[in-house]
C-alpha atoms as a PDB file:
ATOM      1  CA  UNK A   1     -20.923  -2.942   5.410  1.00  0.00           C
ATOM      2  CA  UNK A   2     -19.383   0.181   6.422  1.00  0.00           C
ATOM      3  CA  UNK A   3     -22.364   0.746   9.451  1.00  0.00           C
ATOM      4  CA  UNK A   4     -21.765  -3.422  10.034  1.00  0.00           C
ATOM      5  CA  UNK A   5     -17.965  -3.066  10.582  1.00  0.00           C
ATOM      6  CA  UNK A   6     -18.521  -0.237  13.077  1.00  0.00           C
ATOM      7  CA  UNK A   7     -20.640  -2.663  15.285  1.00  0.00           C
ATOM      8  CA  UNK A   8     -17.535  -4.866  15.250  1.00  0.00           C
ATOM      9  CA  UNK A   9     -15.354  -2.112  16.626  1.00  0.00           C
ATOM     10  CA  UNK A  10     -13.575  -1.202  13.515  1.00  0.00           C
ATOM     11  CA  UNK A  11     -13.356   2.483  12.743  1.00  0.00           C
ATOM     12  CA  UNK A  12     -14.779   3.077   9.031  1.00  0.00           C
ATOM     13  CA  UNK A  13     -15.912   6.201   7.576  1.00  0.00           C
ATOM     14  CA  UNK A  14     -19.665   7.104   8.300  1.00  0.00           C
ATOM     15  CA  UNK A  15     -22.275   7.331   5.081  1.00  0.00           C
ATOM     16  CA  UNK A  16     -24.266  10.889   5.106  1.00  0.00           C
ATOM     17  CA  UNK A  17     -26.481   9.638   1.643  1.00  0.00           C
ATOM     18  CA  UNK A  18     -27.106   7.471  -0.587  1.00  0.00           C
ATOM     19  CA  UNK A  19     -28.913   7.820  -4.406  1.00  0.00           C
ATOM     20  CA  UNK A  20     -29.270   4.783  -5.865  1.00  0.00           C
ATOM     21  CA  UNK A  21     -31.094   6.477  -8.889  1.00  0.00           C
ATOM     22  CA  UNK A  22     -27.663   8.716  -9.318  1.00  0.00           C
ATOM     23  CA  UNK A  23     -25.379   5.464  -8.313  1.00  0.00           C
ATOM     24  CA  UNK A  24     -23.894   8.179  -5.412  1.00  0.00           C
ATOM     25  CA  UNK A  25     -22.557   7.936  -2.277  1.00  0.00           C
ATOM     26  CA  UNK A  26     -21.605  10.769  -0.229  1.00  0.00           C
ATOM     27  CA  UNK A  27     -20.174   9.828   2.384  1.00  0.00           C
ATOM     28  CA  UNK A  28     -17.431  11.142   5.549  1.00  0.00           C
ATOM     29  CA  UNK A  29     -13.716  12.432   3.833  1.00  0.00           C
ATOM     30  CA  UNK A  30     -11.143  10.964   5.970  1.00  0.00           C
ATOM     31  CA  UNK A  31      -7.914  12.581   6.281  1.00  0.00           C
ATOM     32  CA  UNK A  32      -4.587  11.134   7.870  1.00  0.00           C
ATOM     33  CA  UNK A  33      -1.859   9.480   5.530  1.00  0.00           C
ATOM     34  CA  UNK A  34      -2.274   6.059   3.706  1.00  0.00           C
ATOM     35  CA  UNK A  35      -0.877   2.924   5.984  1.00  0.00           C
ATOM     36  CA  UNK A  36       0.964   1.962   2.856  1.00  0.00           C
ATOM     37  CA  UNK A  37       3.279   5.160   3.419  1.00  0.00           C
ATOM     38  CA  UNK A  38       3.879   4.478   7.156  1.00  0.00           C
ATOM     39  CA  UNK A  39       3.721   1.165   8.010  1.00  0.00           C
ATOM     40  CA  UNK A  40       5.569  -0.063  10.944  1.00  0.00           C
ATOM     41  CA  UNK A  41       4.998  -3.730  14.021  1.00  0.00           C
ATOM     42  CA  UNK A  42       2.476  -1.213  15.843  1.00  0.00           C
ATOM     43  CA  UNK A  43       0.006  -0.117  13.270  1.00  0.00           C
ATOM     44  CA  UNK A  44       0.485  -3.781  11.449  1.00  0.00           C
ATOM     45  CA  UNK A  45      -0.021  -4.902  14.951  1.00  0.00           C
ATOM     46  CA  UNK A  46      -3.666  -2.753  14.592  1.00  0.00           C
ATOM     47  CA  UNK A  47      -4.207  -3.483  11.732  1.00  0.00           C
ATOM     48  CA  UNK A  48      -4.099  -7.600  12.306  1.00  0.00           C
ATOM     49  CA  UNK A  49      -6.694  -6.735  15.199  1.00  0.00           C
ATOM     50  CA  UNK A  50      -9.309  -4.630  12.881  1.00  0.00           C
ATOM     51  CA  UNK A  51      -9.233  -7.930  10.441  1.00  0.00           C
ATOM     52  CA  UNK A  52      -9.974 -10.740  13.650  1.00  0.00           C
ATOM     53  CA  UNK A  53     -12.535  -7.529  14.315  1.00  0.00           C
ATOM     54  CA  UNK A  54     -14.268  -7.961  11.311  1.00  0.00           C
ATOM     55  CA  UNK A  55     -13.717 -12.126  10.954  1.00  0.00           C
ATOM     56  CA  UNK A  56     -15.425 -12.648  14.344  1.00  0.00           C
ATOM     57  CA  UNK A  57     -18.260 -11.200  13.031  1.00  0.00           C
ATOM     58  CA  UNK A  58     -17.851 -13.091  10.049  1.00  0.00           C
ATOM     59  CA  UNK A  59     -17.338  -9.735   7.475  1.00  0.00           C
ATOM     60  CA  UNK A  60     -15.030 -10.684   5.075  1.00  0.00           C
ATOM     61  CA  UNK A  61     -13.060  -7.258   3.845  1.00  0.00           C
ATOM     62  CA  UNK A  62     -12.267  -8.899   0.515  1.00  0.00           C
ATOM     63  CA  UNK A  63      -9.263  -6.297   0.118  1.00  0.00           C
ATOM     64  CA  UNK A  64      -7.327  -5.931   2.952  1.00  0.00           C
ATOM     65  CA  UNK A  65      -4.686  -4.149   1.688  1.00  0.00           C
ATOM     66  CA  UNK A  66      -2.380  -1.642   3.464  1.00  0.00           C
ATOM     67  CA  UNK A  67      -4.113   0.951   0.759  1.00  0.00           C
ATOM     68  CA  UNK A  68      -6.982   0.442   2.430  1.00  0.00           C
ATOM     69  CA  UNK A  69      -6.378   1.645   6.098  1.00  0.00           C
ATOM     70  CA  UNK A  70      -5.778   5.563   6.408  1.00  0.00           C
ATOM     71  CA  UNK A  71      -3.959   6.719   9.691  1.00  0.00           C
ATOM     72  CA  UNK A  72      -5.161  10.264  11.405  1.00  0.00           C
ATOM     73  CA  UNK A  73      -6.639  10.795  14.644  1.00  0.00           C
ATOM     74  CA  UNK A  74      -7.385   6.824  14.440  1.00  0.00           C
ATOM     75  CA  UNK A  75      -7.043   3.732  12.271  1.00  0.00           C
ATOM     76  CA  UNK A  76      -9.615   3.422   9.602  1.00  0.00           C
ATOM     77  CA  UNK A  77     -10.611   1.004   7.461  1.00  0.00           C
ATOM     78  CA  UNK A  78     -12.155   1.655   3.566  1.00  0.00           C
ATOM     79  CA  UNK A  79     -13.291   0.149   0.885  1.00  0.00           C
ATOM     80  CA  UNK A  80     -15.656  -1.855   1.534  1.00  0.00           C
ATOM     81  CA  UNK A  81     -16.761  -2.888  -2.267  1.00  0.00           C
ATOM     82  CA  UNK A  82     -15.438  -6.278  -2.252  1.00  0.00           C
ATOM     83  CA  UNK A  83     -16.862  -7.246   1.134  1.00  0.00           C
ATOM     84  CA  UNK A  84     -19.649 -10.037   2.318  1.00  0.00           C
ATOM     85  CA  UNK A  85     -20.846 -12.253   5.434  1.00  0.00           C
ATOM     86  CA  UNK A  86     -19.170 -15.609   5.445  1.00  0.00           C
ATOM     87  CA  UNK A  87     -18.853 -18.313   8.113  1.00  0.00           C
ATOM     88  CA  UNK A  88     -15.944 -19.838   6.161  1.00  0.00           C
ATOM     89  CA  UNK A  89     -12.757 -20.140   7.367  1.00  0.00           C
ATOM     90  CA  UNK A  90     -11.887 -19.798   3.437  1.00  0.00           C
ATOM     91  CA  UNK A  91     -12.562 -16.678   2.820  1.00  0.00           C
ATOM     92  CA  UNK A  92     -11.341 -15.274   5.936  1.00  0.00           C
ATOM     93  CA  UNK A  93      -8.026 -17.036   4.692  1.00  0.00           C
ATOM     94  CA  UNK A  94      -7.793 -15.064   1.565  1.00  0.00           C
ATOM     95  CA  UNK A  95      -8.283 -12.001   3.495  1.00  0.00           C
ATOM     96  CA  UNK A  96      -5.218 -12.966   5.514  1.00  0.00           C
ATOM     97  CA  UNK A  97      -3.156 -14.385   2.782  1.00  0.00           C
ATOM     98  CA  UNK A  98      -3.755 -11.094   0.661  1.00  0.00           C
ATOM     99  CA  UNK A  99      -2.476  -8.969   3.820  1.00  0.00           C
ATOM    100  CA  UNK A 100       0.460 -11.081   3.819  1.00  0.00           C
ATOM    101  CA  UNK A 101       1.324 -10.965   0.344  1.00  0.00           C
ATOM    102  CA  UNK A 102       1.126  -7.056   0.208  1.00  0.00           C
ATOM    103  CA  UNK A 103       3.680  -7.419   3.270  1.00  0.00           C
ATOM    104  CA  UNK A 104       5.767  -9.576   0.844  1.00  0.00           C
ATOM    105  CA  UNK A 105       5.759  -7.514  -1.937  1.00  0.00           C
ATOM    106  CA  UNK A 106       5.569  -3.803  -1.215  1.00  0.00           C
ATOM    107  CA  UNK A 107       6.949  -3.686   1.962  1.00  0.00           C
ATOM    108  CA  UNK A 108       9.253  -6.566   1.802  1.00  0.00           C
ATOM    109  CA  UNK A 109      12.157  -5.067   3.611  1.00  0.00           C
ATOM    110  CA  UNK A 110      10.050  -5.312   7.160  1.00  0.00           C
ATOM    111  CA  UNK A 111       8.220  -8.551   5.980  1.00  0.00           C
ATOM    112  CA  UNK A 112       8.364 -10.674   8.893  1.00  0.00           C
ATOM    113  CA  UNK A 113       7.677  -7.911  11.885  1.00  0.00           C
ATOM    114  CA  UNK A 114       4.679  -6.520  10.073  1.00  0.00           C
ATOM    115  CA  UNK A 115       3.184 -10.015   9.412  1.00  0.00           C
ATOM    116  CA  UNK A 116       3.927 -11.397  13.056  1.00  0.00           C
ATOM    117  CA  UNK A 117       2.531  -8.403  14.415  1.00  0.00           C
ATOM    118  CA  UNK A 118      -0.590  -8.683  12.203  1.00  0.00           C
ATOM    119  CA  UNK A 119      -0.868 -12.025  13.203  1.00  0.00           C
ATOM    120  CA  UNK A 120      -0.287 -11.029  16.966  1.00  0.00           C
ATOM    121  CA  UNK A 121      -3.185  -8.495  16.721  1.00  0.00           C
ATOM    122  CA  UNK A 122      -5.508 -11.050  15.203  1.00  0.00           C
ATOM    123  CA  UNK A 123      -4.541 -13.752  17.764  1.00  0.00           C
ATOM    124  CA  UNK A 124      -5.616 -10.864  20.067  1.00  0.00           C
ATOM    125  CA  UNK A 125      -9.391 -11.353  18.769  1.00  0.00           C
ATOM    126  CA  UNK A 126      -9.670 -14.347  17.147  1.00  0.00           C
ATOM    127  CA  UNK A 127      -7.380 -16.537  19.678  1.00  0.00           C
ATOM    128  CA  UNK A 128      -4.343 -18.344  19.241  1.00  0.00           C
ATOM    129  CA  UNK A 129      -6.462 -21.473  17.613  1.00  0.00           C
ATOM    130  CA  UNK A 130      -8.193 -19.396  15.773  1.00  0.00           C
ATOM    131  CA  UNK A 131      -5.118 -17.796  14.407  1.00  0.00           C
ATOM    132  CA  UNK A 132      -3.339 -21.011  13.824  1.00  0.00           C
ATOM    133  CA  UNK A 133      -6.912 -22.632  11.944  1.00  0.00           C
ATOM    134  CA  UNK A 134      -6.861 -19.659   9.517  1.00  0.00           C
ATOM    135  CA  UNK A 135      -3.020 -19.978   9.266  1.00  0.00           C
ATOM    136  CA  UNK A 136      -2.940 -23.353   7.978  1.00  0.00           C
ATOM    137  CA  UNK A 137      -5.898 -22.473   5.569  1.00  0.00           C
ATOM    138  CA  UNK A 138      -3.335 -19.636   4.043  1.00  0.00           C
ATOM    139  CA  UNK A 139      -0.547 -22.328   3.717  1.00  0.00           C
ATOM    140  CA  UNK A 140      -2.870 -24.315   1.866  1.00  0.00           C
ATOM    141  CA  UNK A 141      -4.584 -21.713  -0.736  1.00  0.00           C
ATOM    142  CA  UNK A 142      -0.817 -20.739  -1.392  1.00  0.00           C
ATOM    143  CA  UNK A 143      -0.500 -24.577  -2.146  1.00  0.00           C
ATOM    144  CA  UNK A 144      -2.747 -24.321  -4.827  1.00  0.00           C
ATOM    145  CA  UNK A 145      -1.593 -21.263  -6.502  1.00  0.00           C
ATOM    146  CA  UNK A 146       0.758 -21.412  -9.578  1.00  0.00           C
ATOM    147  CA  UNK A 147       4.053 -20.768  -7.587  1.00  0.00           C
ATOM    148  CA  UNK A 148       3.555 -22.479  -4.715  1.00  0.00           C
ATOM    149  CA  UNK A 149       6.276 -22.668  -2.120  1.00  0.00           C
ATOM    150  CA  UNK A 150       8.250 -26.382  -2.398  1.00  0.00           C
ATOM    151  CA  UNK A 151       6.616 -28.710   0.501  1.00  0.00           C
ATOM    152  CA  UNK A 152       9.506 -28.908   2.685  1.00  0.00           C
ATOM    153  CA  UNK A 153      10.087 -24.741   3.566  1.00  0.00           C
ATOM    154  CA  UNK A 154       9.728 -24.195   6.757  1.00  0.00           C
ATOM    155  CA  UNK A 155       5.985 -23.460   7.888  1.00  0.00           C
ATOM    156  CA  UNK A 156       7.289 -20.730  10.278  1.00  0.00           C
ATOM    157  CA  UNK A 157       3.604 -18.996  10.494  1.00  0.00           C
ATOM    158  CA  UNK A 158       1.847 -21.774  12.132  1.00  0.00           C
END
């Protein structure tokens, strides 16, 4: 998946070799600081792109976290463990609502600029109905979970 998401444009870290009999991989060391420490509208705004990067070539991350995108020369992406191919506008829904629920928990203070600008820089890629299909798919996965939000908040992300 790492050599996939580089066809879609996203910036991932390049494998040198593989031993499957060892269970190693060696692959490039990237250095720059973890988004987590940094994160501000622009590189959310990047970030929200590198996901509608990946979605319209139906690569689900399966942990897009702010851990998971290191800052240096360029944005790039890691972890690639939990990813897979899907057509479903599911599981490119959990990708989003995890993003969003990292914004909402460990950077809570700047909540609603980083997740409009995520959701600007997927709208980039993935178009505004795009956006606003895998939007309403987040609303209702939250729906299910244990806290759900009451029924009549406002559904300001749509």
């Amino acid at each position: 998946m790492l050599s996939v998401a580089k066809t879609a444009g996203v910036f991932s870290p390049f494998v040198y070799f593989i031993d499957p009999a060892a269970c190693e991989i060696v692959m490039e060391f990237i250095s720059g600081k973890n988004a987590k420490d940094i994160m501000n509208a622009g590189l959310s705004r990047q970030m929200g792109r590198y996901a509608g990067l990946l979605h319209s070539k139906n690569i689900v991350h399966g942990d897009l976290t702010t851990s998971n995108f290191i800052v240096g020369n360029r944005l790039v992406l890691v972890d690639f463990g939990l990813s897979f191919y899907s057509e479903r506008l599911e599981d490119k829904a959990v990708d989003v609502r995890l993003i969003k629920e990292i914004y909402s928990s460990a950077h809570f203070a700047l909540f609603e600029p980083l997740f409009e600008n995520f959701l600007a820089g997927y709208s980039d890629i993935m178009s505004e109905r795009g956006t606003r299909k895998v939007l309403e798919k987040v609303l209702d996965i939250e729906g299910r979970g244990r806290y759900a939000p009451h029924v009549d908040e406002p559904k300001k992300f749509i």
